[in-house]
Protein backbone atom coordinates (compact mmCIF):
# COMPACT_ATOMS: atom_id res chain seq x y z
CA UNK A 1 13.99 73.76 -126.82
CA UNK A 2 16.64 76.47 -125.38
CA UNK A 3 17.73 79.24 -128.03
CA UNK A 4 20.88 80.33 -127.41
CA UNK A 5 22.49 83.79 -128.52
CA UNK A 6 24.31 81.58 -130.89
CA UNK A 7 21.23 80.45 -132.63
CA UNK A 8 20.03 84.00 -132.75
CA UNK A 9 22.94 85.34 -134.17
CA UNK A 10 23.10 83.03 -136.67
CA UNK A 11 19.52 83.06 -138.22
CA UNK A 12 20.07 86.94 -138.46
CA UNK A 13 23.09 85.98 -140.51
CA UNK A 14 20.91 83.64 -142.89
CA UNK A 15 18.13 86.11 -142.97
CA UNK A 16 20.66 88.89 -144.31
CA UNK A 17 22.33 86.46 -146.72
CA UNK A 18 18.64 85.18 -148.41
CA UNK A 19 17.52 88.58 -148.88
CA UNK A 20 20.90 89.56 -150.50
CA UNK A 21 20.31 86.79 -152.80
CA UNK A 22 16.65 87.36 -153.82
CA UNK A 23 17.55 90.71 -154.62
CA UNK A 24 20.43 89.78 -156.62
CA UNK A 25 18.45 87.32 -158.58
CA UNK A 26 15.58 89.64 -159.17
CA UNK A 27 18.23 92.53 -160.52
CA UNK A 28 20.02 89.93 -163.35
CA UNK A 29 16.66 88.60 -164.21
CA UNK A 30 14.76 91.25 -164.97
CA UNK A 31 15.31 90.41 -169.27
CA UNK A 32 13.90 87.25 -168.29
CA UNK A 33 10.67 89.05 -166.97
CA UNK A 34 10.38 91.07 -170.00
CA UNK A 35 10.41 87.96 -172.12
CA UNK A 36 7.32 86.12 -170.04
CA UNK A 37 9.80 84.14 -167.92
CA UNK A 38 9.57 84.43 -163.97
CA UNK A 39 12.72 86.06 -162.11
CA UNK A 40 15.51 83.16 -161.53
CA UNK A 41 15.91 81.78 -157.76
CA UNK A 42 19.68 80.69 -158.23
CA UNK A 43 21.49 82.32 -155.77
CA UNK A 44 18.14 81.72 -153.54
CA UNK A 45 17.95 78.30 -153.70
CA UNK A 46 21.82 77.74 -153.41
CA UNK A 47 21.18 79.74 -150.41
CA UNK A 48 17.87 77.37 -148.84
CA UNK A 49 19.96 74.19 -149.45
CA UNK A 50 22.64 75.75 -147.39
CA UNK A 51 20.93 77.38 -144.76
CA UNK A 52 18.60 73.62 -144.86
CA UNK A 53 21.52 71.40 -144.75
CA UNK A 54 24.80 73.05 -143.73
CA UNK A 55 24.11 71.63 -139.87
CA UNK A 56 22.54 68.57 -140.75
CA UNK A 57 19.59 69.53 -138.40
CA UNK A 58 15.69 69.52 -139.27
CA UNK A 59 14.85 72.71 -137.39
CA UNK A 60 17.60 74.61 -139.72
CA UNK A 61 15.86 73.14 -143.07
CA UNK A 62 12.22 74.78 -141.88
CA UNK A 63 14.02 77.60 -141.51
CA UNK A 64 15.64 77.86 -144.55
CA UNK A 65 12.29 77.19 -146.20
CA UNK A 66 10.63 80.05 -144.45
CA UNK A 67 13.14 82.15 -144.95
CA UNK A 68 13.41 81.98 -148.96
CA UNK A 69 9.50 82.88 -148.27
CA UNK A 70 9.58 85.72 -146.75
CA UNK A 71 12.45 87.20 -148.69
CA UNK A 72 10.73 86.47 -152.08
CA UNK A 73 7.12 88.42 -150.32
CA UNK A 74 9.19 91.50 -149.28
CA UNK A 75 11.11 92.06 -152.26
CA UNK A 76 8.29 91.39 -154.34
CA UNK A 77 7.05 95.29 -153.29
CA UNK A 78 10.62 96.29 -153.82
CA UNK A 79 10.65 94.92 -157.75
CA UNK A 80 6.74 95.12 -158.13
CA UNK A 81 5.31 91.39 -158.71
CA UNK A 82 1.66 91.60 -158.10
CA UNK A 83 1.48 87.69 -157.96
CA UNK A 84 4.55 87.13 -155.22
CA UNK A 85 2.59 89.73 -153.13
CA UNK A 86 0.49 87.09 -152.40
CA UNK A 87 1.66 84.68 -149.13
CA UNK A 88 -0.17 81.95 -151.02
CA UNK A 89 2.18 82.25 -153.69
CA UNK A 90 5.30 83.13 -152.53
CA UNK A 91 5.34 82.03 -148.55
CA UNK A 92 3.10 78.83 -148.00
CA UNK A 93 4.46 76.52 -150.74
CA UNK A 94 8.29 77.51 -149.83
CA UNK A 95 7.65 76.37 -146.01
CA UNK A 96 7.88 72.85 -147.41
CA UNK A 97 11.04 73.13 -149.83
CA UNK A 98 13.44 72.99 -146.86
CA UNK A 99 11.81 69.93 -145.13
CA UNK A 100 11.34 68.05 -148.42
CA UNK A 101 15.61 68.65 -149.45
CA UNK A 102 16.03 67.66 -145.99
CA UNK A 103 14.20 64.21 -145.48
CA UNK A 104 15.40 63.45 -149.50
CA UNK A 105 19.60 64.08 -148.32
CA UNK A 106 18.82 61.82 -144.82
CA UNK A 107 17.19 59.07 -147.36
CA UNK A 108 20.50 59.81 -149.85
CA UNK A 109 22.55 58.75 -146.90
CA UNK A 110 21.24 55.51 -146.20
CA UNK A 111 21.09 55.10 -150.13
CA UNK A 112 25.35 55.83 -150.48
CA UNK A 113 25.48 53.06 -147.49
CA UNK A 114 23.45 50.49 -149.25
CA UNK A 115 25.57 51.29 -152.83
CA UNK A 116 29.15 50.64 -150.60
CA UNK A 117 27.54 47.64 -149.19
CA UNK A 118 26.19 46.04 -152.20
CA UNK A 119 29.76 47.05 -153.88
CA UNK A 120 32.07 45.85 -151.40
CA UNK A 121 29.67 42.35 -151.46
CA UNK A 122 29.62 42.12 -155.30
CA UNK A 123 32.99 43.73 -156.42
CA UNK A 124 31.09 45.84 -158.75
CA UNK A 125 33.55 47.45 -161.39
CA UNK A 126 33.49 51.32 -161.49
CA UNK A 127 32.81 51.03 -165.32
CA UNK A 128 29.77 49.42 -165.08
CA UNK A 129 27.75 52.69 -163.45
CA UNK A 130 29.98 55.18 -165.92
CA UNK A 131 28.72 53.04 -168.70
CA UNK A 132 25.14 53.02 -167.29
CA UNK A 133 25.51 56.96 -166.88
CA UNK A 134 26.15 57.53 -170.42
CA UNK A 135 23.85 55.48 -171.89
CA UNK A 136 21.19 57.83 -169.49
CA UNK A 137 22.92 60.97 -170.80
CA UNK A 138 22.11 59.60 -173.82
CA UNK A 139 18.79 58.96 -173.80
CA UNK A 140 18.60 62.75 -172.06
CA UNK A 141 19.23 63.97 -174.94
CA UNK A 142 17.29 62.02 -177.39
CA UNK A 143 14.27 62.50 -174.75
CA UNK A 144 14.86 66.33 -175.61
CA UNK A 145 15.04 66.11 -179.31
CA UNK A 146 13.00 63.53 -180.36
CA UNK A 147 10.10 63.26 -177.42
CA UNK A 148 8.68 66.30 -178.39
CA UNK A 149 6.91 66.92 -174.82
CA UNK A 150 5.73 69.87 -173.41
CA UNK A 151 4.48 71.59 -170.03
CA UNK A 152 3.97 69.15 -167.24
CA UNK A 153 5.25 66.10 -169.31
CA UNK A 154 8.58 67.99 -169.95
CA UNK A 155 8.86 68.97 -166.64
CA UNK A 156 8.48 64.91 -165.54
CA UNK A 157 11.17 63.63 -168.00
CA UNK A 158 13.57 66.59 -167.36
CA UNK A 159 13.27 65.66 -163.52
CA UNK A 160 13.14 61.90 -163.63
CA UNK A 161 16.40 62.14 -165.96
CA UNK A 162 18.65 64.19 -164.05
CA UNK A 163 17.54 62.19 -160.62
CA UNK A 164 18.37 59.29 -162.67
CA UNK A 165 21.96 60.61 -163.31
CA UNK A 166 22.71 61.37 -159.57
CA UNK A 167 21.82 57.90 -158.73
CA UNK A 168 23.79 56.34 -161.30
CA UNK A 169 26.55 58.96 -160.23
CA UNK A 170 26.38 58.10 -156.72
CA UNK A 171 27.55 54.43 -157.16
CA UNK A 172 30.71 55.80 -158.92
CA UNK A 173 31.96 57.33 -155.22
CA UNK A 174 30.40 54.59 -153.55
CA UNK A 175 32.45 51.83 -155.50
CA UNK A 176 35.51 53.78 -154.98
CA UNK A 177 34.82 54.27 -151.48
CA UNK A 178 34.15 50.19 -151.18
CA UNK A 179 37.58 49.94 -152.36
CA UNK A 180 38.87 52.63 -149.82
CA UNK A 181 40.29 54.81 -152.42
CA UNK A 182 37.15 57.33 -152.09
CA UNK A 183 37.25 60.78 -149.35
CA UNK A 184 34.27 60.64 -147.07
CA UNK A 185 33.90 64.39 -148.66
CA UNK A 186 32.51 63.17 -151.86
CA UNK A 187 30.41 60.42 -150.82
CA UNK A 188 28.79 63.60 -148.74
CA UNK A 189 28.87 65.34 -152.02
CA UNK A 190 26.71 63.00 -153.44
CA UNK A 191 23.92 63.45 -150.70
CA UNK A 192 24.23 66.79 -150.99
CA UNK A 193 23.23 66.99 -154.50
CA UNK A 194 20.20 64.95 -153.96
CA UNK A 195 19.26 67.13 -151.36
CA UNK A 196 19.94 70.12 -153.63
CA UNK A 197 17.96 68.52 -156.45
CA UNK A 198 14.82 67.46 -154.39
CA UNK A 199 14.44 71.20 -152.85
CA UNK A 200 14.56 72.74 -156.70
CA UNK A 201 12.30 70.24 -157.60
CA UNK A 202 9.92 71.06 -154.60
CA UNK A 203 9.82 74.82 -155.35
CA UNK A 204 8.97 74.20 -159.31
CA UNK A 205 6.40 71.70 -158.38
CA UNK A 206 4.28 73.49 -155.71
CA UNK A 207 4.96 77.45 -156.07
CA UNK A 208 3.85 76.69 -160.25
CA UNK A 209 0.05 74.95 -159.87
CA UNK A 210 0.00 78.72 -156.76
CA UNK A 211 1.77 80.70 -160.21
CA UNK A 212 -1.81 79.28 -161.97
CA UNK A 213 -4.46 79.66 -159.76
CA UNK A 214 -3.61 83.47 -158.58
CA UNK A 215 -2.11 84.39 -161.63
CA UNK A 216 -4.34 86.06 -164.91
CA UNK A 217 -1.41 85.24 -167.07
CA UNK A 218 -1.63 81.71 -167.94
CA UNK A 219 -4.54 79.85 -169.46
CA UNK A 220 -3.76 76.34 -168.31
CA UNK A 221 -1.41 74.60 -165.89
CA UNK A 222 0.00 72.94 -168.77
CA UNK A 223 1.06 76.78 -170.13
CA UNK A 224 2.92 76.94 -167.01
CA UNK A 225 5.03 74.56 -166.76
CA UNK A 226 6.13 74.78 -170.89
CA UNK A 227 6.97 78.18 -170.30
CA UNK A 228 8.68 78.28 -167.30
CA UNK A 229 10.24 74.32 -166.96
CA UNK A 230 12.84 75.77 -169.87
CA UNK A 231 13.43 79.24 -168.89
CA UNK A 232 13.50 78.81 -164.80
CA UNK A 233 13.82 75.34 -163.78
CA UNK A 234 16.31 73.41 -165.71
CA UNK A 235 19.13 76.28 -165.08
CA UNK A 236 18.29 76.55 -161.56
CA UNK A 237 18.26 72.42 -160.77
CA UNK A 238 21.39 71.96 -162.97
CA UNK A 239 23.45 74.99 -161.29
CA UNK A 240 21.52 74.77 -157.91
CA UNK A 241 22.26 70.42 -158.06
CA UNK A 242 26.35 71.31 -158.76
CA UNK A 243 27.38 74.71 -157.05
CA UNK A 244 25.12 74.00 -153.87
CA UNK A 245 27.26 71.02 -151.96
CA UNK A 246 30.61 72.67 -153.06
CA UNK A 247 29.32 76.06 -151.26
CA UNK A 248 28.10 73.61 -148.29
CA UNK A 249 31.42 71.90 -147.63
CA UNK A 250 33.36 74.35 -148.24
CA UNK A 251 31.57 76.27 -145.56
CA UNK A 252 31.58 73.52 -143.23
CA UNK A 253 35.48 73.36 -143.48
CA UNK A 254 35.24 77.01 -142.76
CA UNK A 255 32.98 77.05 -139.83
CA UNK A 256 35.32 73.42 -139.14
CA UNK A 257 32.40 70.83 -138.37
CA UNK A 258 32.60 67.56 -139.66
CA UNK A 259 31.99 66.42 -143.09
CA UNK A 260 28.58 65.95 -142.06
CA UNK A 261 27.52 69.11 -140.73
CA UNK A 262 27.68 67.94 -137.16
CA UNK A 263 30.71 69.22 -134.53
CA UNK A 264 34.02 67.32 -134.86
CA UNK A 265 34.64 64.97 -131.84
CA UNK A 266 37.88 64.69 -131.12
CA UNK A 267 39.62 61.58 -130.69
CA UNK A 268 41.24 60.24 -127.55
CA UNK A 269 44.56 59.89 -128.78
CA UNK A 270 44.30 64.01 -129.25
CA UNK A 271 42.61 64.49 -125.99
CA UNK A 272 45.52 62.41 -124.51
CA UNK A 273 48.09 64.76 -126.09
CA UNK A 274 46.03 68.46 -125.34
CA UNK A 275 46.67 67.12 -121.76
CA UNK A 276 50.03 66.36 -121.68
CA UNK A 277 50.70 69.71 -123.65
CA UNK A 278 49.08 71.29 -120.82
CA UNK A 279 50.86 69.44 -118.27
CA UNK A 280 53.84 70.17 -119.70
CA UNK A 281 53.40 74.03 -119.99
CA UNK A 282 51.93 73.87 -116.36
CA UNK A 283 55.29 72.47 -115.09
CA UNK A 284 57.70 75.22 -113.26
CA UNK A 285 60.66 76.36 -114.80
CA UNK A 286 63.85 75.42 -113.51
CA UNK A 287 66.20 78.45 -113.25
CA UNK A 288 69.70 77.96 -114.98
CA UNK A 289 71.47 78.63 -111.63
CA UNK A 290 69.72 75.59 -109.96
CA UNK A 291 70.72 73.35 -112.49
CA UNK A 292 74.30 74.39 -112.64
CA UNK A 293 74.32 74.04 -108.91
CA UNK A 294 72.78 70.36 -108.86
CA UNK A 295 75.83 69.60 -111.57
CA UNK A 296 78.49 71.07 -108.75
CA UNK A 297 76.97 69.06 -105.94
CA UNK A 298 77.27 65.64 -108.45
CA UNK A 299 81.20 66.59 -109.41
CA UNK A 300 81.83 67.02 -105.41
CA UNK A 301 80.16 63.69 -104.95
């Protein structure tokens, strides 16, 4: 695989950008600390999701997962965290985040074509899913108040909830999209967010079982996850799920790639015309004085 100065110069970009973030999140979370909570990873995780999925390309995703590593090992010395100085905790598990938010946006792609398949074949009515979505929002929220689960069984229901409201969500695009009233951009929106949501679930699920076995703090795995599903992971997946694929397109308009994270190809019809602009400015000017004399030579005529 060639590297290219490109490829260089645009890790060393990332690099700069995660390490920005993981010192921003440590700074505004330091009450959280005090309290028992761990530091937040909002701005982090926004930032693995993008560097993981802004070019649609698997080496880009390990990357972004090794990266978020690193950055949370460093500036554990620079806000003391005894626990994040290990590599166990804070390296190994992240080198899998990027790969897993990958592989789960690829699998959300051929899931959005399946949804504007089976719409287009069964003329599904957009109401259905919005119905379907709030009777899940509903049941959210009864799950919260009336369940009365804690640690790892919280942790389950909060995640198998909110991946149940992207996939009801993601046939609302898709049924619009069967009907060709729906931008590509937010059927890519939709993949996004799955991605987004798999890599915050990742980092919860295999940095918190590293949290308990290297950490004197807690007294059972169960401890962890009650403490820390409610204070760290439900505002990172809810903020990391929305703000992460807005950041990502938005970017990719910037940087202009396609919707997809791959280069635009141009089409032939705008090939055609970039060469007849350039024949066209290639073509030698006529001086005035010719022309006038090619209109006396017709009058004489």
């Amino acid at each position: 695989m060639k590297i290219s100065a490109k490829d260089i110069a645009m890790v060393s970009v990332m690099a700069a950008m995660t390490i920005v973030a993981t010192l921003l999140d440590k700074a505004y979370s330091q009450g959280l600390v005090a309290v028992g909570g761990a530091a937040l990873a909002v701005c982090e995780l926004i930032c693995v999701v993008m560097v993981s999925l802004l070019f649609n390309k698997l080496a880009y995703s390990i990357i972004g997962g090794a990266l978020f590593g690193v950055a949370s090992f460093v500036v554990a010395f620079i806000f003391p965290s005894p626990l994040f100085q290990n590599p166990l905790v804070s390296i190994v598990p992240r080198l899998f985040i990027g790969i897993i938010g990958f592989g789960a946006y690829k699998l959300a792609g051929l899931l959005s074509d399946a949804y504007i398949a089976f719409a287009k074949k069964t003329h599904l009515h957009v109401a259905v899913p919005v119905s379907v979505l709030a009777l899940a929002i509903a049941g959210m929220v009864m799950f919260f108040v009336f369940s009365g689960a804690e640690g790892f069984a919280f942790f389950i229901g909060l995640s198998g909830f909110v991946l149940l409201l992207i996939l009801i969500g993601g046939m609302i695009p898709a049924i619009i999209a069967a009907n060709r009233k729906c931008n590509e951009r937010v059927i890519e929106l939709f993949r996004l967010g799955v991605g987004a949501f798999f890599t915050v679930v990742a980092n919860t699920s295999l940095v918190l079982p590293m949290m308990f076995l290297f950490g004197a703090q807690y007294q059972t795995l169960s401890d962890v996850y009650a403490i820390l599903t409610v204070l760290n992971f439900l505002p990172e997946l809810l903020i990391t799920t929305i703000a992460a694929p807005v950041v990502i397109i938005g970017v990719r308009r910037g940087l202009r790639l396609g919707v997809d994270g791959k280069p635009r190809v141009k089409a032939a019809s705008d090939v055609t015309d970039d060469l007849n602009a350039s024949d066209v400015a290639d073509a030698p000017i006529v001086p005035d004085s010719c022309a006038g004399d090619e209109k006396d030579a017709e009058e004489k005529k």
